[in-house]
Protein backbone atom coordinates (compact mmCIF):
# COMPACT_ATOMS: atom_id res chain seq x y z
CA UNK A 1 7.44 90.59 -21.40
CA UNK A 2 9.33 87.95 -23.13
CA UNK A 3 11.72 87.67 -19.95
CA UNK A 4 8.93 87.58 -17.90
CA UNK A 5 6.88 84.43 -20.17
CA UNK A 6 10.34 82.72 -20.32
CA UNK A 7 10.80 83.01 -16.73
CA UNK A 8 6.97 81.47 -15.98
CA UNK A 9 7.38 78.42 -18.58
CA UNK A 10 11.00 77.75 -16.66
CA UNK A 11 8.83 77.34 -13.40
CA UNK A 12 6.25 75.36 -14.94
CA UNK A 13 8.73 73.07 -16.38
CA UNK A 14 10.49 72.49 -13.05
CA UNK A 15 7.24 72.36 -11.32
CA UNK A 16 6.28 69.60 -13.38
CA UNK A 17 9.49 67.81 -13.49
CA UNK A 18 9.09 67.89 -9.74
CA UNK A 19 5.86 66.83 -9.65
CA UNK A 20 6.52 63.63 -11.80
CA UNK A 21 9.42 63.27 -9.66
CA UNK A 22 7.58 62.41 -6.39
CA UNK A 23 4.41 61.23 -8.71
CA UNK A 24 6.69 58.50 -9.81
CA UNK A 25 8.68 57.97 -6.30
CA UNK A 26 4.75 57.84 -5.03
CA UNK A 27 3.52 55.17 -7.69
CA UNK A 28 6.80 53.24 -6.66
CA UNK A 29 6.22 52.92 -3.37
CA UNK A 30 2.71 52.27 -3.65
CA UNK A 31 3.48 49.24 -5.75
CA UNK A 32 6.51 48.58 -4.14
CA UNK A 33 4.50 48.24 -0.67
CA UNK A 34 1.58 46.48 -2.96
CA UNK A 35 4.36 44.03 -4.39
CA UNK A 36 5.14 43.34 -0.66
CA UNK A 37 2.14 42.92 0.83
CA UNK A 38 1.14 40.20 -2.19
CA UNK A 39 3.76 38.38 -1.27
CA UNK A 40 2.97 37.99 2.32
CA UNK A 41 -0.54 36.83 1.30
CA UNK A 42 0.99 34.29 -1.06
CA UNK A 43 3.34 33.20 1.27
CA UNK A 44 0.54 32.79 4.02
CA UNK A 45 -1.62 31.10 1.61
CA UNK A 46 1.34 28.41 0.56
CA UNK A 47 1.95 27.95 3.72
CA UNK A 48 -1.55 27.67 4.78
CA UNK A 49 -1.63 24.79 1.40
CA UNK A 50 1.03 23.13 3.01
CA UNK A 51 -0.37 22.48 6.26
CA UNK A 52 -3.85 21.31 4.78
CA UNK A 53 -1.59 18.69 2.93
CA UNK A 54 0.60 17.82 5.62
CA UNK A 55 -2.67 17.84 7.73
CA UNK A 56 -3.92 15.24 4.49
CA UNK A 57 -1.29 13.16 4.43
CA UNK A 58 -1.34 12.54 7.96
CA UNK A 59 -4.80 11.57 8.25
CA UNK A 60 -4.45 9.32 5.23
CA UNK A 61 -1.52 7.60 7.24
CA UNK A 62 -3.16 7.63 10.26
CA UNK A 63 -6.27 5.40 8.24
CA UNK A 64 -3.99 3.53 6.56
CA UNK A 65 -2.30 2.45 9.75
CA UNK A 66 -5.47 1.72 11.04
CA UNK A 67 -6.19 -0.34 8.25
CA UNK A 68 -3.37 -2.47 8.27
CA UNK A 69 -3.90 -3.10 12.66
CA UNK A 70 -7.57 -4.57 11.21
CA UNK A 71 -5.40 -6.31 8.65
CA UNK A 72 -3.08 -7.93 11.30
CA UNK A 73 -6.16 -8.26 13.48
CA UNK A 74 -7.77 -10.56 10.95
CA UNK A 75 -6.08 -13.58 10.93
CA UNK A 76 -8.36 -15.81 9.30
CA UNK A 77 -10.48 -17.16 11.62
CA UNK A 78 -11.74 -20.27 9.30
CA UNK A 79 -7.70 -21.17 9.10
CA UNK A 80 -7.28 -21.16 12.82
CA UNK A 81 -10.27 -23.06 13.16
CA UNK A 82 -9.69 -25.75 10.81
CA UNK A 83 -6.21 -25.37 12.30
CA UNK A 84 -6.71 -26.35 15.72
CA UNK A 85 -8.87 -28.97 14.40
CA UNK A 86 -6.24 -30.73 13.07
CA UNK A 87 -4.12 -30.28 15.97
CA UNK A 88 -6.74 -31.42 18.34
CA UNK A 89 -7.51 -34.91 15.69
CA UNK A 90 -3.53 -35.50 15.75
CA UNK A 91 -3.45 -35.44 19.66
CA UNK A 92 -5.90 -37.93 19.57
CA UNK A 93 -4.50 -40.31 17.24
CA UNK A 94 -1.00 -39.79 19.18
CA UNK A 95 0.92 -37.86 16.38
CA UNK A 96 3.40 -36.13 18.64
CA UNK A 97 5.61 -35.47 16.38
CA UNK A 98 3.40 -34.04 13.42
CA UNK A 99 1.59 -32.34 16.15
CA UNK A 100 4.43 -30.01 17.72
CA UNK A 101 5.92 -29.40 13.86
CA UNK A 102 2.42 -27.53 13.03
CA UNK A 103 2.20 -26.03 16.82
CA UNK A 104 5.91 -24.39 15.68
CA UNK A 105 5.39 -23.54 12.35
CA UNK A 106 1.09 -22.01 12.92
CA UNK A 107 3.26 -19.82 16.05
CA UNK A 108 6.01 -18.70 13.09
CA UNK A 109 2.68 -17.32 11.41
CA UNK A 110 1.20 -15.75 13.95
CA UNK A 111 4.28 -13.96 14.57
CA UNK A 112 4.69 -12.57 11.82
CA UNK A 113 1.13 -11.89 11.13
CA UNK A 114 0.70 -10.02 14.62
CA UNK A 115 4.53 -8.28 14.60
CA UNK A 116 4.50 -4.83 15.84
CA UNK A 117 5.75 -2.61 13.31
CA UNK A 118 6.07 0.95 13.69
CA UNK A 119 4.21 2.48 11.03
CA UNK A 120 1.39 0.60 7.96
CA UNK A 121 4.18 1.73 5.43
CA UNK A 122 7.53 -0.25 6.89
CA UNK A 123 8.57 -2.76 4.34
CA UNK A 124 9.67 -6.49 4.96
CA UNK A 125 11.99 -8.63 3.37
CA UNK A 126 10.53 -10.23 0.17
CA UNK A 127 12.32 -13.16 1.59
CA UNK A 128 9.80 -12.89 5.28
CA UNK A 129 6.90 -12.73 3.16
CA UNK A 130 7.75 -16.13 1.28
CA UNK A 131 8.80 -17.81 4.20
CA UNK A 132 5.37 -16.65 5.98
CA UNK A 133 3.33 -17.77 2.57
CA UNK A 134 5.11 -21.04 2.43
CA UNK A 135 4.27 -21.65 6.37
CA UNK A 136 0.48 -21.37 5.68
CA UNK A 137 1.04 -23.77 2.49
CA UNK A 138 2.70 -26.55 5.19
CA UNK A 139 0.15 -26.20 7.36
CA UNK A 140 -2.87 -26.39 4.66
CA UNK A 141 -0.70 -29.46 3.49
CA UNK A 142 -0.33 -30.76 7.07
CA UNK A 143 -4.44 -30.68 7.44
CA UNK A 144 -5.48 -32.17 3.85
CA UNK A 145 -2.68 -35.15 4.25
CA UNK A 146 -0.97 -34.17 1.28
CA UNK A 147 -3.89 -33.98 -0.76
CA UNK A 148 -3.80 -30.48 -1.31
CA UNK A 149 -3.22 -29.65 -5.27
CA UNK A 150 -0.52 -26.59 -5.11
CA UNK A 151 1.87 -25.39 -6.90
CA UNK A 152 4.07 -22.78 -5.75
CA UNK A 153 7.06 -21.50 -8.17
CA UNK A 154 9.47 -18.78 -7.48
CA UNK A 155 11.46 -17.57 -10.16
CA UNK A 156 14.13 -15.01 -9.56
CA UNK A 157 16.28 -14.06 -6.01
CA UNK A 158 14.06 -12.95 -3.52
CA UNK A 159 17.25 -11.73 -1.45
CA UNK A 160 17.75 -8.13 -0.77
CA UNK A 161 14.04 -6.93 -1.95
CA UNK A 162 11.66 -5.47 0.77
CA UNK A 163 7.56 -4.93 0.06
CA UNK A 164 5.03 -3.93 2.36
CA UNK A 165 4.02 -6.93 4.79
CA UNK A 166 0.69 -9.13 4.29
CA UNK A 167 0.34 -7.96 0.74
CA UNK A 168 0.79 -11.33 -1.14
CA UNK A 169 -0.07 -13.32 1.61
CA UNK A 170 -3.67 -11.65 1.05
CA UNK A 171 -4.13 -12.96 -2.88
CA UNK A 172 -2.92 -16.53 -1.35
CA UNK A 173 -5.28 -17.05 1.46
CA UNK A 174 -7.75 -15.51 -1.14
CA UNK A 175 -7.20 -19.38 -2.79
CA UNK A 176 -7.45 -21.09 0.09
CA UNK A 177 -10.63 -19.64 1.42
CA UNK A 178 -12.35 -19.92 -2.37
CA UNK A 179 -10.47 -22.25 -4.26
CA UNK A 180 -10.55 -25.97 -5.18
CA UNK A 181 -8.15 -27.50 -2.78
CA UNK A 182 -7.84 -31.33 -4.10
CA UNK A 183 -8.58 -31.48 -7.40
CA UNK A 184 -5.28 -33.09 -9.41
CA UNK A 185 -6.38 -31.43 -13.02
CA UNK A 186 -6.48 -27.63 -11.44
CA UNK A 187 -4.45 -27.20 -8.90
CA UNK A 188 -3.65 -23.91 -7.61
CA UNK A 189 -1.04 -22.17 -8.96
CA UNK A 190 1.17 -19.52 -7.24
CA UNK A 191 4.10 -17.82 -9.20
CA UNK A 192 6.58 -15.59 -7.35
CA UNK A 193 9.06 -13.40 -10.81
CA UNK A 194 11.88 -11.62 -9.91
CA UNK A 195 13.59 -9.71 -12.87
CA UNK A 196 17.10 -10.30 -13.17
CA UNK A 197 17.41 -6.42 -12.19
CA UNK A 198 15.30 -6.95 -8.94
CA UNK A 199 13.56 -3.48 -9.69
CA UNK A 200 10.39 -5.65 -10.57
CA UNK A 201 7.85 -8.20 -8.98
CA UNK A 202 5.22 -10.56 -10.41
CA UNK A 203 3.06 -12.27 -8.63
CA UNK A 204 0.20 -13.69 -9.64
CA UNK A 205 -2.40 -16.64 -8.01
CA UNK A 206 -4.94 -18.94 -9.96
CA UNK A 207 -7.47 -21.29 -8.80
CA UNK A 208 -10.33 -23.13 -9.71
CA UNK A 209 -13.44 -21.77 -8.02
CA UNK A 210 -15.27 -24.35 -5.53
CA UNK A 211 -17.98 -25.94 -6.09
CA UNK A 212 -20.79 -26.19 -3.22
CA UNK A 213 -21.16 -23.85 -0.27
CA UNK A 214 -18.92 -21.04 -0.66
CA UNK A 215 -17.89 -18.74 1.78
CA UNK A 216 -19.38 -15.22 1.92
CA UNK A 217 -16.54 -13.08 0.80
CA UNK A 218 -16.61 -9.36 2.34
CA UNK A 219 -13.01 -8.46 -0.12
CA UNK A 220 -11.99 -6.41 2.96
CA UNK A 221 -8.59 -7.48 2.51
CA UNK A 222 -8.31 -6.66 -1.28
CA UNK A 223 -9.76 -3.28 -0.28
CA UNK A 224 -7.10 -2.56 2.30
CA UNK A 225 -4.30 -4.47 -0.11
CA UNK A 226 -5.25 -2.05 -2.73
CA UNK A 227 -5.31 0.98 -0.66
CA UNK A 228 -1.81 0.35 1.26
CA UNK A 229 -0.69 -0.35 -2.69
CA UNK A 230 -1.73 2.87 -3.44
CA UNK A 231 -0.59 4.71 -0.80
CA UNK A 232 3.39 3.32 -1.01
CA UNK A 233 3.79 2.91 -4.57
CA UNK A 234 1.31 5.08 -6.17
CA UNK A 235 1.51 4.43 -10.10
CA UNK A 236 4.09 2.08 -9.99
CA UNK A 237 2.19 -1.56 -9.27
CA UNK A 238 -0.83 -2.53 -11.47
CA UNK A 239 -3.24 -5.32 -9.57
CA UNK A 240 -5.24 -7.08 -12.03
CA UNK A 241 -8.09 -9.72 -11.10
CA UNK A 242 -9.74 -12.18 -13.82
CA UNK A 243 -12.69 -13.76 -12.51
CA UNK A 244 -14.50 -16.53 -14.86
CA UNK A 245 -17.80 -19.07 -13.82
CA UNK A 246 -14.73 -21.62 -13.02
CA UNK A 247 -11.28 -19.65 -12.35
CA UNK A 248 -10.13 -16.95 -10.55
CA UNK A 249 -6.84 -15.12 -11.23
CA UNK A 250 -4.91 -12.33 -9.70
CA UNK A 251 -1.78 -10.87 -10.86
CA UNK A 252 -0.45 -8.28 -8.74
């Protein structure tokens, strides 16, 4: 009898220890092939994240792009008036000479302005920008006969720096179009800064605020300046605007 009991508990020993055996090979497999199968699910899903954002970032581009045609669209159609006003006052009087300088320099700006470019987020050469900026103060200064009150200062080397196009060129016409043009005491002030490390830009416009009729401002352009600014440098610009019942200032 005690052969036979030691015999039985030897089988139930090695029963069990083959039972956990493929209980255990079971369990691993199971999570083994659970282990798998989340990571297919994950991997789908990531992907599946990645193409919403790609799909995100595309669209955002694709209305950003769209923004900045409606940006290059909008050439200010008070400044070509007034523009071709002045050209059309100078034929008469027989400026020839005064007259084909402005015809030259209002085609350098609507090149620029209207330039194809092959995407809303290609950069320019800082240097472009100023050039375009200080076309649109020669022909402002063309129109008023030198009475225009400006003062444009650039401190710093532009050279070798590239921002988005139309960006500053937006605060500026911003002064023309609501600004005090003529008045001696306040005139408006435009500073370009350049830090000696050329990792940093300053730019900021002032301006006396005109007096009589003013023109109905729809700040289209600050929207879209602000949302190609967010879209290229993200947390690295800050645009600040001051406005006051006389001045208005913008430092960007």
């Amino acid at each position: 009898i005690d052969g036979y009991s030691y015999s039985l508990w030897t089988t139930y020993v090695i029963s069990f220890g083959w039972w956990l055996h493929y209980t255990l090979y079971a369990l691993g497999f199971y999570y083994f092939k659970e282990a798998i199968k989340k990571e297919r699910q994950l991997r789908l899903v990531e992907q599946h994240n990645s193409k919403l954002k790609e799909e995100k970032l595309q669209t955002a581009q694709r209305r950003l792009q769209s923004d900045y045609a409606f940006l290059r669209a909008q050439i200010n159609p008070h400044f070509l008036h007034n523009t071709l006003c002045y050209f059309y006052s100078r034929s008469l009087n027989g400026h020839s000479e005064e007259l084909s300088e402005a015809i030259l320099t209002l085609s350098d700006v609507m090149r620029y302005a209207l330039e194809e470019r092959g995407a809303s987020i290609d950069k320019v050469a800082l240097a472009e920008e100023v050039e375009h900026i200080q076309n649109i103060i020669k022909l402002n200064r063309m129109r008023f006969s030198s009475t225009l009150q400006l003062d444009f200062e650039i401190k710093g080397n532009v050279r070798g720096i590239y921002i988005i196009p139309l960006i500053l060129i937006t605060l500026v016409e911003n002064t023309f179009k609501h600004g005090e043009l003529t008045d001696p005491q306040h005139p408006i002030s435009i500073l370009l800064e350049i830090s000696k490390d050329g990792n940093e830009l300053r730019f900021v416009t002032h301006n006396k605020k005109k007096r009589g009729p003013v023109e109905q401002s729809t700040s289209i352009g600050m929207e879209n300046t602000r949302k190609r600014l967010d879209m290229v440098y993200g947390e690295n610009y800050k645009l600040d605007v001051k406005r006051s019942d006389d001045f208005y200032q913008a430092t960007l």
